[in-house]
Each structure stands twice: as structure tokens, then as C-alpha cells.
Protein backbone atom coordinates (compact mmCIF):
# COMPACT_ATOMS: atom_id res chain seq x y z
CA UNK A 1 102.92 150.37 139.79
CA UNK A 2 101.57 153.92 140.51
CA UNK A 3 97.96 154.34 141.44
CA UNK A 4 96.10 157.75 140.14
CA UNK A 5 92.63 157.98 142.23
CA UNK A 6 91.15 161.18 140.58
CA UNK A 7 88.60 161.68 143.19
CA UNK A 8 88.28 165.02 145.43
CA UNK A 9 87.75 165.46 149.22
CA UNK A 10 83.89 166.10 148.50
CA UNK A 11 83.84 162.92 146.39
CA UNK A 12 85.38 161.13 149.51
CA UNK A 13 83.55 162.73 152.08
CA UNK A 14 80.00 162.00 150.56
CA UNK A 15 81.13 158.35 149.77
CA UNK A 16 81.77 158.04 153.30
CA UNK A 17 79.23 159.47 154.35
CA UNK A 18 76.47 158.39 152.38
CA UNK A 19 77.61 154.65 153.25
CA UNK A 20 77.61 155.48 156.88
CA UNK A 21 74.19 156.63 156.19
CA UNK A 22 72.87 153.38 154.71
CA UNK A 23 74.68 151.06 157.71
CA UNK A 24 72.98 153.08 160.41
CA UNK A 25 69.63 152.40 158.51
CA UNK A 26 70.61 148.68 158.67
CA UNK A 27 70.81 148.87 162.44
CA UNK A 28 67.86 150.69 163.01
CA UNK A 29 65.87 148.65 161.09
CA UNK A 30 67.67 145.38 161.78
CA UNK A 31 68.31 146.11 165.53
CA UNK A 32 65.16 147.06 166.31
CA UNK A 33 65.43 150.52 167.09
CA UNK A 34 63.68 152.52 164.20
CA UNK A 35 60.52 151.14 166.93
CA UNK A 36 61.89 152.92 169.29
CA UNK A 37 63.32 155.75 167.82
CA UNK A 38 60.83 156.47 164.72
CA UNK A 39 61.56 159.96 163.61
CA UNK A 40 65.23 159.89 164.27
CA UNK A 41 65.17 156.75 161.72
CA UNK A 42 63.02 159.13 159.14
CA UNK A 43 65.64 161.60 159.61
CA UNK A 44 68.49 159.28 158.83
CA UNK A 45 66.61 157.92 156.15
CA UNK A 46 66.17 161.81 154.69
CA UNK A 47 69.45 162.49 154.69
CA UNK A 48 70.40 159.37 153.11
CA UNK A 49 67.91 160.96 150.17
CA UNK A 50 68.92 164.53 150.44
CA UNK A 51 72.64 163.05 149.96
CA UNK A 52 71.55 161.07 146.63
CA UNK A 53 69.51 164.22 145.21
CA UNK A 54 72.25 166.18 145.83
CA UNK A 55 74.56 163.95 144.00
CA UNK A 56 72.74 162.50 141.43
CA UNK A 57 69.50 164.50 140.79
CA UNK A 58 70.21 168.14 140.99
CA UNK A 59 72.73 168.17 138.02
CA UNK A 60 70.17 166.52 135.69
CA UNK A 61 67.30 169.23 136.80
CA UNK A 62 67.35 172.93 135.68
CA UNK A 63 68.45 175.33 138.15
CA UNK A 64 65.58 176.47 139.43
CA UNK A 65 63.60 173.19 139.57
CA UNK A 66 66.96 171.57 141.39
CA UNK A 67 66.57 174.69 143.41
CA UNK A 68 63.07 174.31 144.90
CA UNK A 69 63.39 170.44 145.14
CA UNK A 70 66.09 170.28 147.30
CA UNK A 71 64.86 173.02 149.02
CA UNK A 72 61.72 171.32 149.79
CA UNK A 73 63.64 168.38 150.84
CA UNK A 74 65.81 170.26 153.40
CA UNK A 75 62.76 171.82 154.90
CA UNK A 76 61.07 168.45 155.43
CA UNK A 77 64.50 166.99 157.02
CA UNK A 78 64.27 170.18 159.41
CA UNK A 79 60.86 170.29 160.56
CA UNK A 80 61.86 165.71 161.20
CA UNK A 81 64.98 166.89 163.28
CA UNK A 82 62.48 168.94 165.50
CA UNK A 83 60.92 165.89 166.07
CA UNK A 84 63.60 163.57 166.67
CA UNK A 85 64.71 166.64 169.35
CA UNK A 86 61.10 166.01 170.90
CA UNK A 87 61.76 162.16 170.55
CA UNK A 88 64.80 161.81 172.16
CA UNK A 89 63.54 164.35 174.69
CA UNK A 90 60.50 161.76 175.84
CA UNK A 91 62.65 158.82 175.66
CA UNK A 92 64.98 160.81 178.21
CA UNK A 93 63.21 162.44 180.90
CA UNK A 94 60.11 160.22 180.84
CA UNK A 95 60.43 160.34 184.57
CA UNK A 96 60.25 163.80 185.01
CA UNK A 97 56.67 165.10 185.70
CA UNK A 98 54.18 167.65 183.84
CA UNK A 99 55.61 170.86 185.55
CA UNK A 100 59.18 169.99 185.08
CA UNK A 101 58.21 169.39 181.48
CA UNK A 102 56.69 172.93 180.73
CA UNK A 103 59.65 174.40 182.59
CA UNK A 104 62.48 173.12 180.64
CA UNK A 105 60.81 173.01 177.38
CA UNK A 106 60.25 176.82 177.89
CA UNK A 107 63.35 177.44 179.00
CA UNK A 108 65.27 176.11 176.03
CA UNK A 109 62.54 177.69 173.60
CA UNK A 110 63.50 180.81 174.76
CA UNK A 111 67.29 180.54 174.10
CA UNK A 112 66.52 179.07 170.64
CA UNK A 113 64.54 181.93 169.88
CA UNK A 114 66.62 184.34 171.09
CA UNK A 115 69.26 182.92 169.10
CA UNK A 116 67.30 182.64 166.34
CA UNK A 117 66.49 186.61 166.26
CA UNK A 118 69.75 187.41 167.07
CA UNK A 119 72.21 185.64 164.91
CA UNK A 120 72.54 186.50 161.37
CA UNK A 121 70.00 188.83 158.98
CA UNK A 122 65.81 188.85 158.32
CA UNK A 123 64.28 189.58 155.39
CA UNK A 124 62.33 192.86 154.70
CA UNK A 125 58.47 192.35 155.38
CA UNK A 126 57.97 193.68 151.58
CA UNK A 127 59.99 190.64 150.69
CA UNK A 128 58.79 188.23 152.40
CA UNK A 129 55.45 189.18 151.26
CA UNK A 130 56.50 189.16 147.69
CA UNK A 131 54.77 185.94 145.92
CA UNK A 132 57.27 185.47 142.74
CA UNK A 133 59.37 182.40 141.73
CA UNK A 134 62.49 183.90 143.16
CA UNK A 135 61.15 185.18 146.07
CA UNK A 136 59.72 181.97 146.85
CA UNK A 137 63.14 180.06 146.48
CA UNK A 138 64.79 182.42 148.94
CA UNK A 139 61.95 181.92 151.69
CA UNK A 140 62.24 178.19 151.98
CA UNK A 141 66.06 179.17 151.67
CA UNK A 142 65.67 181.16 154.17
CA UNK A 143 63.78 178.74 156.56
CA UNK A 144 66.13 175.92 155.61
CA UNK A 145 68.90 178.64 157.44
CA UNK A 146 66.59 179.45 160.27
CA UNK A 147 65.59 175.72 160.72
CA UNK A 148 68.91 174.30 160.84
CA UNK A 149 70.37 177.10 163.32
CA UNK A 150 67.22 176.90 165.70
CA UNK A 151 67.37 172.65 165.61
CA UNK A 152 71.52 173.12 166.28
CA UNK A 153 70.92 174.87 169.33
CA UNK A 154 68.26 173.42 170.87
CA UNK A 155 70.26 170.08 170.06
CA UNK A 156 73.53 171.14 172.24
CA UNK A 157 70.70 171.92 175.11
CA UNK A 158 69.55 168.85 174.61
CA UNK A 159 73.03 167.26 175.09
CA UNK A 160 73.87 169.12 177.94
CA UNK A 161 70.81 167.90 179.63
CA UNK A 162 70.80 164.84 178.37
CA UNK A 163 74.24 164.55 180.10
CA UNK A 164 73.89 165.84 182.78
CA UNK A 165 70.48 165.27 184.34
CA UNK A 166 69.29 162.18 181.76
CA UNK A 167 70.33 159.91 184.08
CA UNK A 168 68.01 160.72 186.96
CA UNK A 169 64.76 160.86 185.09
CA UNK A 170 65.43 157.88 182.55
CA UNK A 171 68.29 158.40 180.26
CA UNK A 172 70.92 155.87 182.46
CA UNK A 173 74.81 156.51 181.55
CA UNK A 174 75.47 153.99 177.62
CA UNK A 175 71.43 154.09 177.45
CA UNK A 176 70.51 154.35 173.52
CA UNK A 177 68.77 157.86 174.29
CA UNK A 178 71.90 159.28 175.69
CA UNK A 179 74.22 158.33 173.06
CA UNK A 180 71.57 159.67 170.02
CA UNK A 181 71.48 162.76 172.16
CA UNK A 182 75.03 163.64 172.43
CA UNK A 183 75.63 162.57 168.86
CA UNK A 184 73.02 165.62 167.99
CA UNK A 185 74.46 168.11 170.26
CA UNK A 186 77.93 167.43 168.32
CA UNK A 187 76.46 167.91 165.24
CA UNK A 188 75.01 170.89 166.24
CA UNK A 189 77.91 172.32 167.62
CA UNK A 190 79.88 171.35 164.53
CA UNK A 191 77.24 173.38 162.67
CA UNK A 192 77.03 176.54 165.09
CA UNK A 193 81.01 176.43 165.03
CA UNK A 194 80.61 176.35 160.86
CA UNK A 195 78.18 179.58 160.89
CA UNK A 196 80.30 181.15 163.08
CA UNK A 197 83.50 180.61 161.18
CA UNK A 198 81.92 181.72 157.83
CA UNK A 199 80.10 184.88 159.49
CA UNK A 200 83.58 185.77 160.74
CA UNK A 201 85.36 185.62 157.73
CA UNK A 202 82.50 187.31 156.06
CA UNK A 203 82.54 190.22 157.93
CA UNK A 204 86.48 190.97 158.19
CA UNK A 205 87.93 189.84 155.09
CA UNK A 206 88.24 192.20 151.87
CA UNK A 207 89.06 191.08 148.91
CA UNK A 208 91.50 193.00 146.76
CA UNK A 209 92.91 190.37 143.86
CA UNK A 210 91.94 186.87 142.62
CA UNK A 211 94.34 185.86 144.47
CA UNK A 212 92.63 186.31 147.90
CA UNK A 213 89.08 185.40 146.52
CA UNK A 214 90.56 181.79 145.43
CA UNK A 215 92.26 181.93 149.19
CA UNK A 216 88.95 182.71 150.99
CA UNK A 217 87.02 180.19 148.67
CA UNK A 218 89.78 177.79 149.44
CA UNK A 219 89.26 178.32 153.31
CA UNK A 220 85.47 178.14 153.14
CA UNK A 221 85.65 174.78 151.20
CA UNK A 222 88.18 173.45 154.17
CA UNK A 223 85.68 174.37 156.94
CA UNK A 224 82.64 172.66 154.85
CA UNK A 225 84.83 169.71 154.90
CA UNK A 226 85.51 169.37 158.38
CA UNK A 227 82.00 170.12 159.45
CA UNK A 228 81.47 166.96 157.29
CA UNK A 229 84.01 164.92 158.95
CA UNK A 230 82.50 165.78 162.36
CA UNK A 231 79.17 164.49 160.64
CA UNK A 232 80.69 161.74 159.23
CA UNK A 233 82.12 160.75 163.04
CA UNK A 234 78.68 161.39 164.43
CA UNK A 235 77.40 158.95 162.37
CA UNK A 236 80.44 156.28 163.27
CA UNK A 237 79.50 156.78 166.89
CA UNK A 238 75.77 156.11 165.95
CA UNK A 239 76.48 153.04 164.41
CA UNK A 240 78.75 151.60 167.25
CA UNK A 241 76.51 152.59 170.09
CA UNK A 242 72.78 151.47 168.26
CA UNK A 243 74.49 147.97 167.62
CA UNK A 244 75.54 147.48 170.95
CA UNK A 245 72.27 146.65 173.17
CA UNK A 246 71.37 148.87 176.17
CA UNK A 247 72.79 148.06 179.86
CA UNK A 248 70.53 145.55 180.70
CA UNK A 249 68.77 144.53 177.75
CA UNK A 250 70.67 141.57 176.89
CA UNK A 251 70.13 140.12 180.42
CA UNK A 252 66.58 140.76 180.05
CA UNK A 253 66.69 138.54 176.81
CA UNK A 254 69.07 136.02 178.57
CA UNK A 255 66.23 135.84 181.42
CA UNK A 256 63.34 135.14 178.69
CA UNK A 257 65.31 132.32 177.33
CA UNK A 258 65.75 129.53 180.14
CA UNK A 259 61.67 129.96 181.14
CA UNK A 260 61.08 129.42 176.94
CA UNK A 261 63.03 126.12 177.50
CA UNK A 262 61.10 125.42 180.32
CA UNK A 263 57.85 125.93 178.68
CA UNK A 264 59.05 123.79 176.11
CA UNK A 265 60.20 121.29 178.72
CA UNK A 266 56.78 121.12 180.49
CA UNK A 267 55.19 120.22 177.27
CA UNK A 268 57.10 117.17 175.96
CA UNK A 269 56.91 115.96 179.96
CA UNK A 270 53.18 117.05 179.14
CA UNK A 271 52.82 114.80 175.48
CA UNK A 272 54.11 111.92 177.26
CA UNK A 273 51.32 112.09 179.53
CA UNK A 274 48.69 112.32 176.77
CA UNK A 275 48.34 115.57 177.18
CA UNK A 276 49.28 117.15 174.33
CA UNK A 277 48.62 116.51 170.55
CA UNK A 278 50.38 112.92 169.64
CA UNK A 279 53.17 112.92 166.89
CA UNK A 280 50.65 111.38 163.99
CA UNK A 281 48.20 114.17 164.77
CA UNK A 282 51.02 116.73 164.43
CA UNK A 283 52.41 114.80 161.34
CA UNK A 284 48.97 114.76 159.50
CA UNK A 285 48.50 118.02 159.75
């Protein structure tokens, strides 16, 4: 019997990835972490939606109502990973104090932004200023671009801090900060090495024939996939570490336990001393 599964590596990848999506939102919500880790559930919960628009939605819109929907979208999910960066932040170095706050947060500000003005084109300030329909679309376009490179880098800082220094000022080695941290700085890396790769080729490839245009297409389409896969892992490695409790929070629970069966010891010792509601009063009510 011979098996024909007419489905592409995009169609797999977004499958897999979209699923991954939904389990981690099972965990945070069923686990208990989206309390813990609000934003970086909103995010997850974003993507999960900018995955089904993208799928579903944007094919049954016209092109430039798809356009500036999913743009929107995408600039909402970026301005929620900033957050998540300044949520995972606090839930790592909540030990450090006030001036060791302003100093790091400074510091990696001012590689982001330096980054940011470096790498890769601006508009012209007549442009920008420009109010039409087009114009508009290539703005948020343009901040989706901008957002996404700025959040990358300041997520492999993060990382490498996180790493690093975390565990001294709160962020212990397995600790649910930690792991949420290094799974961002991967995914920013992923993207950086992406940008990179496409810039490259960009700049020192010239196209002669169709033949070399479907090649270069061909190559871009393999690089979009494995910055998916390394997505796609990112998310495996969310799921595995958020299930698994924190060093020390299952003894914690294990601790709570025996003095709830004492409590509940002391009471029926209590009831058979009249001091606690008899079984008819408890049965009549």
C-alpha cells in the first residue's frame, strides 16, 4: 500500500507549530504559571492567533485589508514581547537593587539601539511623514522589522545574563525564569542569524536567469524553515521545562500536605470532644 501525503514543509512546520502553541497554553494555564508569567502567556497566546490569521484569515481578506490586519497584529505581539523581556527580567534579578537596575537596563538599551540604527535601512523623513494607505502599510511594516530586531537582541542579553548572573540575584540554575529566558535568547538568535543570512545573500547575489532567481528563492524558503524549526524547538523546551515544577516547589507542596492532615486530625479528635459541629447538624444542613 503506498501512502501519498500531499502536504509541504510550511504545511508541516505550522501544524507543528501551531499545536506546540496550544499545549504550552495548556500548561500555563493549567500549571499555574500564566500567574506568574502574565505577558509571556499573552504572547504565546498571540502567536497562537497570528499563526491562525495567517493561515486561515488572510487568504479570505483582500490584500490590503489582510495587509494592515496582520500588520496590526504583529505590532501588538512586539510591543507584548517587550514586556515579557521586562517580565522575565523582574522575575530574575528581583534581588538586585535600584542602582544595579538602572545600570543594566541602560546598558542593554544602548546596544539595542545601536543595533537598531545600525543594521539594515530607514525610511526618508518625507516618507514617513506621508499619510496615504500605502504609506501607512509600510510604517507598521516597518516597525514590525524594527520591533522584532530590537526585542531579538535585547532577548540574547537577556539570556546571557540570565545565565550567567540569574542565579545570584534570583533566577537559581532549572528555575522557570531561567529556562523562559534562554528559550528567548534562542529565538532571538535564530532570528538575528535569519536577517543576517538574507541581508547577505541580498547584497552579493545577482541574478542573471530564472534559473538562479528559483535557486535564491529556493534558499530563502530553506532558511525560513529552519528559523521555524528552531522556533518550533523553543517551544518543545518550553513545554518540558513549564511542566516540570521549580527546584523546590514540590517540597514546599509536600510540606503543606502532612500539617493539612493534621488540621484535619485535630478536628475529628476535636468533634469527639463536642467541640465541633455533630454529624446531624452537618447532615441537615
Amino acid at each position: 500500500m503506498h501512502f501519498n501525503f500531499d502536504f509541504s514543509t510550511a504545511q508541516i512546520l505550522w501544524t507543528l507549530t501551531f499545536a506546540a502553541l496550544l499545549v504550552l497554553l495548556v500548561i500555563l494555564l493549567g500549571r499555574d504559571r500564566a500567574q506568574r508569567f502574565p505577558w509571556f502567556t499573552a504572547s504565546i497566546a498571540m502567536m497562537a492567533l497570528l499563526e491562525l490569521t495567517q493561515q486561515l484569515l488572510l487568504s479570505r481578506l483582500s490584500r490590503i485589508t489582510g495587509a494592515e490586519v496582520f500588520l496590526v497584529l504583529w505590532n501588538l505581539y512586539v510591543l507584548i514581547g517587550l514586556l515579557v523581556l521586562v517580565e522575565v527580567a523582574r522575575r530574575s534579578f528581583h534581588g538586585l537593587g535600584k542602582l544595579g537596575w538602572t545600570i543594566g537596563t541602560l546598558a542593554m538599551l544602548a546596544v539595542g539601539v545601536v543595533v537598531l540604527a545600525l543594521w539594515g535601512p530607514w525610511p526618508p523623513l518625507k516618507t514617513m511623514m506621508s499619510t496615504s494607505e500605502l504609506t501607512l502599510i509600510r510604517l507598521m511594516d516597518m516597525a514590525v522589522d524594527k520591533g522584532i530586531l530590537f526585542s531579538s537582541v535585547l532577548a540574547v542579553e537577556l539570556g546571557l545574563l540570565v545565565t550567567l548572573l540569574g542565579r545570584r540575584f534570583g533566577a537559581g540554575w532549572h528555575s522557570h525564569a531561567q529556562r523562559i529566558a534562554i528559550g528567548l535568547s534562542t529565538a532571538g538568535l535564530a532570528q538575528l542569524g535569519l536577517r543576517a543570512s538574507l541581508q547577505a545573500i541580498g547584497m552579493n547575489t545577482h541574478i542573471h536567469s530564472q534559473a538562479e532567481y528559483e535557486h535564491i528563492m529556493d534558499l530563502r524558503d530553506k532558511l525560513l524553515h529552519a528559523n521555524a524549526v528552531a522556533y518550533l524547538c523553543v517551544l518543545v523546551w518550553w513545554i518540558a521545562c513549564l511542566w516540570i515544577d521549580e527546584p523546590g516547589a514540590a517540597p514546599a507542596e509536600a510540606e503543606t500536605e502532612p500539617a493539612e492532615g493534621e488540621a484535619a486530625e485535630l478536628e475529628v479528635q476535636a468533634g469527639g470532644k463536642g467541640e465541633a459541629e455533630p454529624p446531624e447538624a452537618l447532615d441537615a444542613e
